[in-house]
Each structure stands twice: as C-alpha cells, then as structure tokens.
C-alpha atoms as a PDB file:
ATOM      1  CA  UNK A   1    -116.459  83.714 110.500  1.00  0.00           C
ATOM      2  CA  UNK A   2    -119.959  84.049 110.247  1.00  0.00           C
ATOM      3  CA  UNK A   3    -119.619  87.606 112.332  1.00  0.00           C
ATOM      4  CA  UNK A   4    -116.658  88.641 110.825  1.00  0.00           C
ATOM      5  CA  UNK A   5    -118.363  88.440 107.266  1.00  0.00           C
ATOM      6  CA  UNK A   6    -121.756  90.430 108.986  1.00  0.00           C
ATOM      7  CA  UNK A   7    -119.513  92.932 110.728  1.00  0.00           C
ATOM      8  CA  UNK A   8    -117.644  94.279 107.574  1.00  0.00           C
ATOM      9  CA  UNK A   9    -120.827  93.903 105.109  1.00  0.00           C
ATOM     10  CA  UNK A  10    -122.718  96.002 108.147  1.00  0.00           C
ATOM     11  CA  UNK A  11    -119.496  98.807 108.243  1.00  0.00           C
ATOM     12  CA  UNK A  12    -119.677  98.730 104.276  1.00  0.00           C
ATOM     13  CA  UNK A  13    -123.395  98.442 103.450  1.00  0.00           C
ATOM     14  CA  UNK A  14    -125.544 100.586 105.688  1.00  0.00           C
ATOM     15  CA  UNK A  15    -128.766  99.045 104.851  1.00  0.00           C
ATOM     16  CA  UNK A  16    -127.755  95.590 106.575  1.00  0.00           C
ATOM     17  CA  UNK A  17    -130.087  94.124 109.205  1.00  0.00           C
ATOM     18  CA  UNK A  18    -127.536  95.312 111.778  1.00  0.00           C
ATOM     19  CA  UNK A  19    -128.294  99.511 111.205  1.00  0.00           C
ATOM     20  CA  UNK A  20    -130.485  99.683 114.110  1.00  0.00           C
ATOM     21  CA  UNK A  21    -128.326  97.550 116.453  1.00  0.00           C
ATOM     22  CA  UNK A  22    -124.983  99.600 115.903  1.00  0.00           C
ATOM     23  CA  UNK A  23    -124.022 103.078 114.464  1.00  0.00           C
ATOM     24  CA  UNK A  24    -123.340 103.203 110.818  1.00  0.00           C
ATOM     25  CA  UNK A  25    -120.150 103.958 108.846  1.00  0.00           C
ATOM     26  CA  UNK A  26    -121.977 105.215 106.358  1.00  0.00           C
ATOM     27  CA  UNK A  27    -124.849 107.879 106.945  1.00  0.00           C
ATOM     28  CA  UNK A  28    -126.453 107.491 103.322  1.00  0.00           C
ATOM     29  CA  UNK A  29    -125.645 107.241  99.901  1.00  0.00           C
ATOM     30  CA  UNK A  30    -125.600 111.115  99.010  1.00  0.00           C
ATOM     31  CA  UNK A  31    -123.725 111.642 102.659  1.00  0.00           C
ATOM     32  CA  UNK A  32    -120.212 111.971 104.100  1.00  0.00           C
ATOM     33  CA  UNK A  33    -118.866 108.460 105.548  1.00  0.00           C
ATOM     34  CA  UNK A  34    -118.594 109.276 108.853  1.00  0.00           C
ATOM     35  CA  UNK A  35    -117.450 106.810 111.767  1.00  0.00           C
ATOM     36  CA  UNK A  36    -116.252 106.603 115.588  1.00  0.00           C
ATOM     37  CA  UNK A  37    -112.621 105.940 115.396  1.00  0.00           C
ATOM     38  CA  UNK A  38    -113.129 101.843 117.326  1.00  0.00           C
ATOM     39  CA  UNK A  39    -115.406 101.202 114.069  1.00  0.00           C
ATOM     40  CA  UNK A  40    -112.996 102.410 111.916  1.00  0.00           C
ATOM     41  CA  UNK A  41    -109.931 100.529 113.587  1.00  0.00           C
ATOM     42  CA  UNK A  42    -112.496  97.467 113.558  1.00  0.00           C
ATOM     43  CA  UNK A  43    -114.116  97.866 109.685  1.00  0.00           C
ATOM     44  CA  UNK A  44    -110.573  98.230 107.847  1.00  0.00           C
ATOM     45  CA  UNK A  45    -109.024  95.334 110.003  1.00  0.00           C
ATOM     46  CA  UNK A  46    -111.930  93.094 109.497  1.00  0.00           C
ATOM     47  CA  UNK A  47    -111.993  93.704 105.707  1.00  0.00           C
ATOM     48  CA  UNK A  48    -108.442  93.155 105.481  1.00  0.00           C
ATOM     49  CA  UNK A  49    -109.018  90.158 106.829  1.00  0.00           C
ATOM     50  CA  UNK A  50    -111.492  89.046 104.624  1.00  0.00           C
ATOM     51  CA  UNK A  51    -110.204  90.216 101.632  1.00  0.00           C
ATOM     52  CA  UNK A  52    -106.752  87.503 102.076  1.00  0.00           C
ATOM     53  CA  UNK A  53    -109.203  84.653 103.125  1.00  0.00           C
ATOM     54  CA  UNK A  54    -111.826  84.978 100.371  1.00  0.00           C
ATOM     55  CA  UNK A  55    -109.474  85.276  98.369  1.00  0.00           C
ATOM     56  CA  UNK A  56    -107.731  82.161  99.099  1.00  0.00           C
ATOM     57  CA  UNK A  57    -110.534  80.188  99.820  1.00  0.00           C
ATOM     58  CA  UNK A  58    -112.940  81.319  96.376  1.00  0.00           C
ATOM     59  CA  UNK A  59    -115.271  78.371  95.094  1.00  0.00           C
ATOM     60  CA  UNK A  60    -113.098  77.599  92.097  1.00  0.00           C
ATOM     61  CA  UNK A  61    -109.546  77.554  91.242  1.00  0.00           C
ATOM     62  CA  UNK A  62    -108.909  78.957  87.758  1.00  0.00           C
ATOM     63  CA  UNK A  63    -104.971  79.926  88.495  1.00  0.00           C
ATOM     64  CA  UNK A  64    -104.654  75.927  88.128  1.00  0.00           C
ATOM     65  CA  UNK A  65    -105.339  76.632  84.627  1.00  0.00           C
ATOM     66  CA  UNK A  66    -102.074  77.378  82.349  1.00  0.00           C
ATOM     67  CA  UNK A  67    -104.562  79.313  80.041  1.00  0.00           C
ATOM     68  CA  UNK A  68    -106.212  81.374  82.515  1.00  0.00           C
ATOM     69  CA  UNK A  69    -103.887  84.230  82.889  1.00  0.00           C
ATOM     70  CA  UNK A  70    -104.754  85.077  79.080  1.00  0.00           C
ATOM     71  CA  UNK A  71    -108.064  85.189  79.967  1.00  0.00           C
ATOM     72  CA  UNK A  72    -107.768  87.599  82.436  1.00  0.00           C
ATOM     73  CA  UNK A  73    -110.199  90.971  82.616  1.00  0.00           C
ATOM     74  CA  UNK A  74    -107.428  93.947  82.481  1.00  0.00           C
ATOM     75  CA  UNK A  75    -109.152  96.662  84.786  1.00  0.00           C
ATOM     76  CA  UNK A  76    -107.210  99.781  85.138  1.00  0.00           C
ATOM     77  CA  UNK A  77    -108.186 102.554  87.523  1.00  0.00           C
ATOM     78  CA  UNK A  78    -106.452 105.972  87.609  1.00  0.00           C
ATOM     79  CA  UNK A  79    -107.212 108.765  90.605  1.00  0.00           C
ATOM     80  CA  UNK A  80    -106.169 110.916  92.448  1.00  0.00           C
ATOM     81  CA  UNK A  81    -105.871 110.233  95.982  1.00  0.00           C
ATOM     82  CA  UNK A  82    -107.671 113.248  97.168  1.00  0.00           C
ATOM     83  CA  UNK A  83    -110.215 113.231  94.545  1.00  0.00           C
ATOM     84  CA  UNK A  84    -113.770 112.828  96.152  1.00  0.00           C
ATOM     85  CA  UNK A  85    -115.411 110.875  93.456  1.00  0.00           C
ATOM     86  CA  UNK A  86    -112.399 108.740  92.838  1.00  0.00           C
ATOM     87  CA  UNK A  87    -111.726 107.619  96.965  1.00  0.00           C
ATOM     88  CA  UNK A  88    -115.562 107.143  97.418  1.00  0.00           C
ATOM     89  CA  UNK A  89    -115.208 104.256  94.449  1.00  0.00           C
ATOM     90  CA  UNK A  90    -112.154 102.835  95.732  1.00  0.00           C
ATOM     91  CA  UNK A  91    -114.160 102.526  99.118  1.00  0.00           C
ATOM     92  CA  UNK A  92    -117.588 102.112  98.151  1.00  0.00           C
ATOM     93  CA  UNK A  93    -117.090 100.479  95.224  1.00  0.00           C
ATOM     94  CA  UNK A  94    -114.149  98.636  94.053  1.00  0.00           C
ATOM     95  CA  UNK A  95    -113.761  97.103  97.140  1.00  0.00           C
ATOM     96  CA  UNK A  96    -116.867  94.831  95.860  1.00  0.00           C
ATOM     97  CA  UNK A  97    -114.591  92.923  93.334  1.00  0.00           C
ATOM     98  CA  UNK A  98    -113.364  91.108  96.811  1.00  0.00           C
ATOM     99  CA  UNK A  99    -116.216  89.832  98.249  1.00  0.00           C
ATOM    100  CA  UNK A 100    -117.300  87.485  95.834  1.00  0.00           C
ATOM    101  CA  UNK A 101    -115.036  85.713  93.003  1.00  0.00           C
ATOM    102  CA  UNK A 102    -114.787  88.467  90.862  1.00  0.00           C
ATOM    103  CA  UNK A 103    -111.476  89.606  91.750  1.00  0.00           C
ATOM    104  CA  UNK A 104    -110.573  86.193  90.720  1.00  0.00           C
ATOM    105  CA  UNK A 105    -110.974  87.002  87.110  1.00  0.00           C
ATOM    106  CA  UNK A 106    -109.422  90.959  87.134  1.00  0.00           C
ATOM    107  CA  UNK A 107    -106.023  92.179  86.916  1.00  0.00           C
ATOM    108  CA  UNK A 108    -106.601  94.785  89.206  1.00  0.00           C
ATOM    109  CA  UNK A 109    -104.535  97.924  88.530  1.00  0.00           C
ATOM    110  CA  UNK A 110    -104.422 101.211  90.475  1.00  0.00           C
ATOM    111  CA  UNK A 111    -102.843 104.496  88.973  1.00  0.00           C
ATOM    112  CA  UNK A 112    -102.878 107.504  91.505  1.00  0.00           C
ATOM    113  CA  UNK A 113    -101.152 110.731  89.898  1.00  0.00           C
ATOM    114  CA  UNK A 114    -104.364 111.514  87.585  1.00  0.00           C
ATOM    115  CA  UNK A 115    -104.652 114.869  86.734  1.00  0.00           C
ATOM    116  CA  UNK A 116    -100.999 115.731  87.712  1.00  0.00           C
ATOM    117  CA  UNK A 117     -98.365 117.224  85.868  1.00  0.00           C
ATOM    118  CA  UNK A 118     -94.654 117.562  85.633  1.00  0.00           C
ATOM    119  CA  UNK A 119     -93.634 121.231  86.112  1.00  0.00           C
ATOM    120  CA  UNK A 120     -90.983 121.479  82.749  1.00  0.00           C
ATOM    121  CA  UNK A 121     -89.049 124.619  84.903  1.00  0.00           C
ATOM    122  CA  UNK A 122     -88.022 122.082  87.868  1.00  0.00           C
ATOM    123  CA  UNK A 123     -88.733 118.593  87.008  1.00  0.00           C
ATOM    124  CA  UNK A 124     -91.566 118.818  90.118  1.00  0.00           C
ATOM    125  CA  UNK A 125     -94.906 117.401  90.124  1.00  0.00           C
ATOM    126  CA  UNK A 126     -97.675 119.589  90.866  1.00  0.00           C
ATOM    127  CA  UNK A 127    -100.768 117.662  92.229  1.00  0.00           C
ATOM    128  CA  UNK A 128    -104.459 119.059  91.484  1.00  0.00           C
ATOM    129  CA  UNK A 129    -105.201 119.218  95.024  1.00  0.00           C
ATOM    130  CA  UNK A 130    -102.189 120.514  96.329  1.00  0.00           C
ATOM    131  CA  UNK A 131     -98.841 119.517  98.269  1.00  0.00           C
ATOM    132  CA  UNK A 132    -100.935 116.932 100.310  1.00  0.00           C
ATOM    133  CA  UNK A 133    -102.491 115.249  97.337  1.00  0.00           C
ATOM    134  CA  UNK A 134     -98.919 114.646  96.341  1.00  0.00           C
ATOM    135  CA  UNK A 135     -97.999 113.488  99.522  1.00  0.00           C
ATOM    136  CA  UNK A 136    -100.778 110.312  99.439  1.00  0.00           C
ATOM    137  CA  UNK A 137    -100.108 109.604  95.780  1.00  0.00           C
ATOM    138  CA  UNK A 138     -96.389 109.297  96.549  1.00  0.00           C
ATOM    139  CA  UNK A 139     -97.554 106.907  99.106  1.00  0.00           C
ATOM    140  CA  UNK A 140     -99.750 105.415  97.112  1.00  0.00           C
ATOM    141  CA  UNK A 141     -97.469 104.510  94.681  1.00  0.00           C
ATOM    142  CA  UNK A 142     -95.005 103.074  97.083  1.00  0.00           C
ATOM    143  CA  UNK A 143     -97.366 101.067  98.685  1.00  0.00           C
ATOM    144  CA  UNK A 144     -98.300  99.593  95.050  1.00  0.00           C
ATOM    145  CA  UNK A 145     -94.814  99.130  94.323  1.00  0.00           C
ATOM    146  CA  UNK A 146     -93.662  97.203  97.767  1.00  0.00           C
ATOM    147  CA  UNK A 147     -96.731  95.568  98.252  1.00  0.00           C
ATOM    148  CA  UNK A 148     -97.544  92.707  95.436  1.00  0.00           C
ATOM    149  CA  UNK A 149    -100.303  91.208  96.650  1.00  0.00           C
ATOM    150  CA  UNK A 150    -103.483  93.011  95.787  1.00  0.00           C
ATOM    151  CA  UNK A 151    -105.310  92.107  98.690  1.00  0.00           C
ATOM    152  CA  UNK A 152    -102.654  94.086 101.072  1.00  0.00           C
ATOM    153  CA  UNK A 153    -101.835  97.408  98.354  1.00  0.00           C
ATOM    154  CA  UNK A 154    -105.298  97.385  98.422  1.00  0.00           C
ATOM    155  CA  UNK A 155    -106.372  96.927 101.618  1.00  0.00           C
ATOM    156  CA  UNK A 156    -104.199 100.045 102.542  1.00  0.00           C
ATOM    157  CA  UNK A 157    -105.401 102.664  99.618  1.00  0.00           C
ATOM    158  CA  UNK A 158    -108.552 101.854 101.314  1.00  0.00           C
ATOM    159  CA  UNK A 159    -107.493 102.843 104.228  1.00  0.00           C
ATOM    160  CA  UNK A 160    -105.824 106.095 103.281  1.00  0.00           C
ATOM    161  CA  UNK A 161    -108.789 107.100 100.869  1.00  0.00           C
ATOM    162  CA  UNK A 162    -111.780 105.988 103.825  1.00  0.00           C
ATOM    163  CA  UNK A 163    -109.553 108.875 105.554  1.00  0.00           C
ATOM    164  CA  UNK A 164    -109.704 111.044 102.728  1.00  0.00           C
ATOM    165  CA  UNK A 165    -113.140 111.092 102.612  1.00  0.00           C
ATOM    166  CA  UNK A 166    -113.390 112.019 106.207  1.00  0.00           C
ATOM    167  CA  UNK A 167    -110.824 114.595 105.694  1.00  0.00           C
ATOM    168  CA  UNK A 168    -108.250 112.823 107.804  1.00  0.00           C
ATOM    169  CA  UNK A 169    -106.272 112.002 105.513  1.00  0.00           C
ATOM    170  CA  UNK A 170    -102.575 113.686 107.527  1.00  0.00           C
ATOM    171  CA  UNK A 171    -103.520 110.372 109.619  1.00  0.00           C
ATOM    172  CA  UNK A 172    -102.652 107.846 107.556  1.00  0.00           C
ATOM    173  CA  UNK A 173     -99.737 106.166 109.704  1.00  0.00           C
ATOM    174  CA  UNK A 174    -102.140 104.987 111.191  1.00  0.00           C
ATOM    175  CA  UNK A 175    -103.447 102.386 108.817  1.00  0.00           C
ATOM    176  CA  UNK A 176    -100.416 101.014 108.877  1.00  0.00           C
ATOM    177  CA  UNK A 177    -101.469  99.964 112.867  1.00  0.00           C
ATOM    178  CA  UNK A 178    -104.144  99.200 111.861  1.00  0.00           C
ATOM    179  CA  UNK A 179    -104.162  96.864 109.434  1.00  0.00           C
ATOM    180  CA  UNK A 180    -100.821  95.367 110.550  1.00  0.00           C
ATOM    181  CA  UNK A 181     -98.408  96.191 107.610  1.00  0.00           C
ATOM    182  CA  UNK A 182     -95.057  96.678 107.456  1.00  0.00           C
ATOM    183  CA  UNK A 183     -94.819 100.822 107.898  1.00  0.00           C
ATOM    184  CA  UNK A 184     -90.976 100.694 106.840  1.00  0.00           C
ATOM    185  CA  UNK A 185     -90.694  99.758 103.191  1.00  0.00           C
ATOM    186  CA  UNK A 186     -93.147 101.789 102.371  1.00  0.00           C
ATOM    187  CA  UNK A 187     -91.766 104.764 104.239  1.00  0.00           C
ATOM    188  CA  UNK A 188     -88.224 103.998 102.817  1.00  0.00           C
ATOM    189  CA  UNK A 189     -89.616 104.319  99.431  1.00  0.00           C
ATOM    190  CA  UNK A 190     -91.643 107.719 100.048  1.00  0.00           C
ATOM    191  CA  UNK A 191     -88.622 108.614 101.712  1.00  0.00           C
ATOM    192  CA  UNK A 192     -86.013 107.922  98.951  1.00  0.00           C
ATOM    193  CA  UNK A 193     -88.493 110.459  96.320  1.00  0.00           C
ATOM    194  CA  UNK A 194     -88.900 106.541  94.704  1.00  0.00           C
ATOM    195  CA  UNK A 195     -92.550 107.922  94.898  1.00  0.00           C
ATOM    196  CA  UNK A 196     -92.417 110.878  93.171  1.00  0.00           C
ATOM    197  CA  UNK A 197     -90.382 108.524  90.393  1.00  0.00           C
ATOM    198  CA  UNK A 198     -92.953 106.399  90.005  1.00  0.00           C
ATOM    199  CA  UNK A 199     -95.254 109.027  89.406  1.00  0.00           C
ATOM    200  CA  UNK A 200     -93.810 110.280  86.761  1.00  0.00           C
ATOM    201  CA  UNK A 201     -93.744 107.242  85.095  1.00  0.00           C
ATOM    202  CA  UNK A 202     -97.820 106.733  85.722  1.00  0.00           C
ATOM    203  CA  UNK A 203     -98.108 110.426  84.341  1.00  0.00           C
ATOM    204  CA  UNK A 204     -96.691 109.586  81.272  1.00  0.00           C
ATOM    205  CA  UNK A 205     -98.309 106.023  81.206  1.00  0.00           C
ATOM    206  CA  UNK A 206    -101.809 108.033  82.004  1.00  0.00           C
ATOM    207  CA  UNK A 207    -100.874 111.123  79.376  1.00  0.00           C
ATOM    208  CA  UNK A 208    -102.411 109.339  75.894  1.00  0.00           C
ATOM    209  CA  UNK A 209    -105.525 108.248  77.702  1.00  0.00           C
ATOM    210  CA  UNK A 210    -107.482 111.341  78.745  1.00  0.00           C
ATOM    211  CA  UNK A 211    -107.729 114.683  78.616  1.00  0.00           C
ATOM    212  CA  UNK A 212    -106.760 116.342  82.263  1.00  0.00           C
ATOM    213  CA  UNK A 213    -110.267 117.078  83.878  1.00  0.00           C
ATOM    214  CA  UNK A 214    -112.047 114.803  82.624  1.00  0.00           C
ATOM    215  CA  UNK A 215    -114.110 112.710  84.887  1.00  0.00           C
ATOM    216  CA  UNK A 216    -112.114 110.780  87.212  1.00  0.00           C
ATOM    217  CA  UNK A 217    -112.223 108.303  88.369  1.00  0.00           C
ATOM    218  CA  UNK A 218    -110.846 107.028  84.983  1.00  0.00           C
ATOM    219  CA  UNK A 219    -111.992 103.665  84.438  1.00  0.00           C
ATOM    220  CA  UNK A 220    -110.038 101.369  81.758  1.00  0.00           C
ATOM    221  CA  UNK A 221    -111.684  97.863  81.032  1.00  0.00           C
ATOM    222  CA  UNK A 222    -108.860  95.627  78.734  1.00  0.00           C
ATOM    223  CA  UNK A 223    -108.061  99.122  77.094  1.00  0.00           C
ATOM    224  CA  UNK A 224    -111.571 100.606  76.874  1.00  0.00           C
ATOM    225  CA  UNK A 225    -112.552 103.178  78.718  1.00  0.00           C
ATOM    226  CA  UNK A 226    -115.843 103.228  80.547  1.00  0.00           C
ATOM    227  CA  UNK A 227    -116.516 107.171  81.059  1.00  0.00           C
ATOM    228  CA  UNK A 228    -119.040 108.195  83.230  1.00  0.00           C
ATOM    229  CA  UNK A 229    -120.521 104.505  83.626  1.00  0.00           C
ATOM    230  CA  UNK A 230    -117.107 103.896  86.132  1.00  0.00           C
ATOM    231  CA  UNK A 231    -119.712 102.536  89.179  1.00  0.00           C
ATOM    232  CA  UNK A 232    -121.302 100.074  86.382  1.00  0.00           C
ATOM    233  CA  UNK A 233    -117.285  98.325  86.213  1.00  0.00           C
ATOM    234  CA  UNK A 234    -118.720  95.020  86.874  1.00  0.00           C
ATOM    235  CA  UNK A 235    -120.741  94.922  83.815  1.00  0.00           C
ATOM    236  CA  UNK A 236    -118.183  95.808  82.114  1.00  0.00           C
ATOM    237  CA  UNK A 237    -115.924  92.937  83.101  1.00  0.00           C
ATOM    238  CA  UNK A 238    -118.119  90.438  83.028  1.00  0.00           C
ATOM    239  CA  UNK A 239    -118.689  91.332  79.266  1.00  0.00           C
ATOM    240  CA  UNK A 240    -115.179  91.734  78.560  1.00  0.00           C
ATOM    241  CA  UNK A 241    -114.679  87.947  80.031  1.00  0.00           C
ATOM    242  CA  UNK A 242    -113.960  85.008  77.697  1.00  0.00           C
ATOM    243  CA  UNK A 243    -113.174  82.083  80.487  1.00  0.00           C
ATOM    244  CA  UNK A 244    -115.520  79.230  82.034  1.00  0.00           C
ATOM    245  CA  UNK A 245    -116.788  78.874  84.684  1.00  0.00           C
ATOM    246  CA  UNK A 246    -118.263  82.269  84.921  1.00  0.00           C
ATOM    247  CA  UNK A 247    -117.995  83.907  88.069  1.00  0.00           C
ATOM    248  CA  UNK A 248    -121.531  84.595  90.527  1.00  0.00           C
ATOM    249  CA  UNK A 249    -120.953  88.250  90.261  1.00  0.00           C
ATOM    250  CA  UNK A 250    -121.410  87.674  86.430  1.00  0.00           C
ATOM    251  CA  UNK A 251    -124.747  86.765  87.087  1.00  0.00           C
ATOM    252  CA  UNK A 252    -126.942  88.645  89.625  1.00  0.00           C
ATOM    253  CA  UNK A 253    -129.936  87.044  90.705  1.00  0.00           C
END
C-alpha cells in the first residue's frame, strides 16, 4: 500500500523523492504534463485505486452522523472539457480533495458545458472549442449521470482531461481500459444525444452565474463564487465548514 500511495503522489507531484529514480508525469509547474503511455496506464489506475480506498477507509466517520449531510461544503465546478486552465485543475488540483479527508466534507459537483450555448435556429449546442469539445462534454455528462459514485465519475474526467492536456484527448476509450469501467452505459447515453440533453440543462443551470468568458474554471463554494482564487478552493471550504471534527486538510502544518 505503502508503494501504491508513493507511486501516484510521485506521477502527481513531481517534486517527490522519487524524480530522479523514474521519469516524471509532470515536467514543471509552468510546463505541459507530458508522460510515456505505461506511466499513464499505471498513474490513472493507481489513483483510481486510491481514491475508492481512502475514501472508504478516512480516519473518521461523519456519514454516521444524521446531521452531517446539512453540514456539508457545496463545491460546484463548471468547465469546459477542453479548456486548458479548467482540465489542468481537475488534474492538478481537485484531485487533492481525495487524498486526505477533505472530500469527506464536500459535495463535489462537476458542470462541463461552460461557455456553451444553445444555437436558437436549430436547438444545437455550439461548444467554445469546437465539435470535439462537445464531444467530451457530452461524455462528460454521461459519465456524471451513470456513474454516482464520485470516486469513479471522477476518476474518469481525470482521465479524459490528463488527455486533454496532452492533446489526446480523440483517445479517451481508452480510460475506460484503463481504469476498468463499464464503457457501455456511458456510451449508450452519449449515444442516445442523453448527453447533449443534459447539457442543456447545465447551460441553463450555469446561465445566471457568469458572464460567458469569464475565467473558467468557475469555482462555486455553497453559492459563492471564488473568481480568480479557484486553485485556493480549499481555503475556501474549510471556511465555509460548520461541522466537528475538522478535517487535517483544514489545518496545514
């Protein structure tokens, strides 16, 4: 377990111990993620992993609580799946809220769609960047909307937007392979234009909240938005928290 935890903290952080013993996913902070494809099959299936069993096995139990729930941070995301700035926090990120217990206090929620509109002369949806932007949000969506636990929706936006980023994104059957989900459902829905349907339905959930353009991604903490602090989130949460005990990643040492 011990390794499993080192390898995907090496393939996320590249100033581990590890850098000079293996080649890095990530080049630098201000550089492209780049990766051989075996670290890349090994990285996503390796946080996958994680993600379900830290999840499960966190150092307190606060669903056990009937009051809990209320006490939930509400943190809202909405992207655009082939928006730079918005897949490198997904990846670099978000995907911190699962490595500690701070997921344990979030309800997580992912919007793609931002920054697309409906087309009033067809009833289409016209993406910022283009047919294949629409293409990965319509996934996206499906993948929310089949998949209900959080660790496995996201686990695979992950997936799709660490292939984004490396501009591979036309690949992304296979994260299915890779991280051992069910390819079907998910297909059936993208399939079916269920998708597209949902997107519509995050457009107009998005439409009152920002102006189109503005930075993305678009950061909502229980209804307020952070702006241009987005990578601060955590702050943000932990502030916005009213439950006991307070989780580690609420206080940094």
């Amino acid at each position: 377990m011990a390794y499993l935890l080192e390898s995907v903290q090496y393939s996320l952080h590249p100033e581990s111990e590890t850098e000079q013993r293996k080649s890095s996913l990530f080049s630098g902070p201000e550089k492209r993620m780049v990766s051989p494809k075996l670290s890349t099959i090994t990285a996503l299936a390796l946080v996958f992993f994680i993600f379900t069993n830290e999840s499960v096995g966190a150092s307190y139990h606060p669903s056990e609580d009937t009051s809990f729930a209320s006490q939930k941070v509400n943190l809202s995301v909405y992207y655009a799946s082939l928006c730079q700035p918005c897949a490198t926090f997904i990846v670099k990120n978000l995907e911190g809220i699962f490595h500690g217990d701070l997921i344990n206090i979030v309800n997580l929620q992912l919007v793609p769609w931002a920054n697309a509109y409906v087309d009033k002369t067809n009833h289409s949806i016209i993406c910022q960047n283009g047919p294949d932007e629409c293409e990965l949000n319509s996934l996206e969506a499906c993948a929310l909307n089949v998949l209900n636990d959080v660790n496995k929706h996201y686990a695979l936006i992950y997936c799709f937007e660490f292939l984004a980023i490396e501009g591979r994104h036309k690949n992304w059957q296979d994260c299915f392979t890779e991280l051992e989900l069910p390819k079907e459902p998910i297909l059936n829905c993208y399939n079916t234009g269920n998708g597209t349907e949902i997107g519509q339905k995050y457009i107009n959930e998005a439409a009152p909240l920002y102006t189109p353009y503005e930075v993305l991604p678009w950061v909502v903490v229980n209804n307020q938005s952070i702006g241009k602090e987005y990578e601060n989130f955590t702050r943000y949460v932990c502030e916005a928290y009213r439950g006991t005990p307070v989780p580690a990643a609420c206080n940094p040492r």
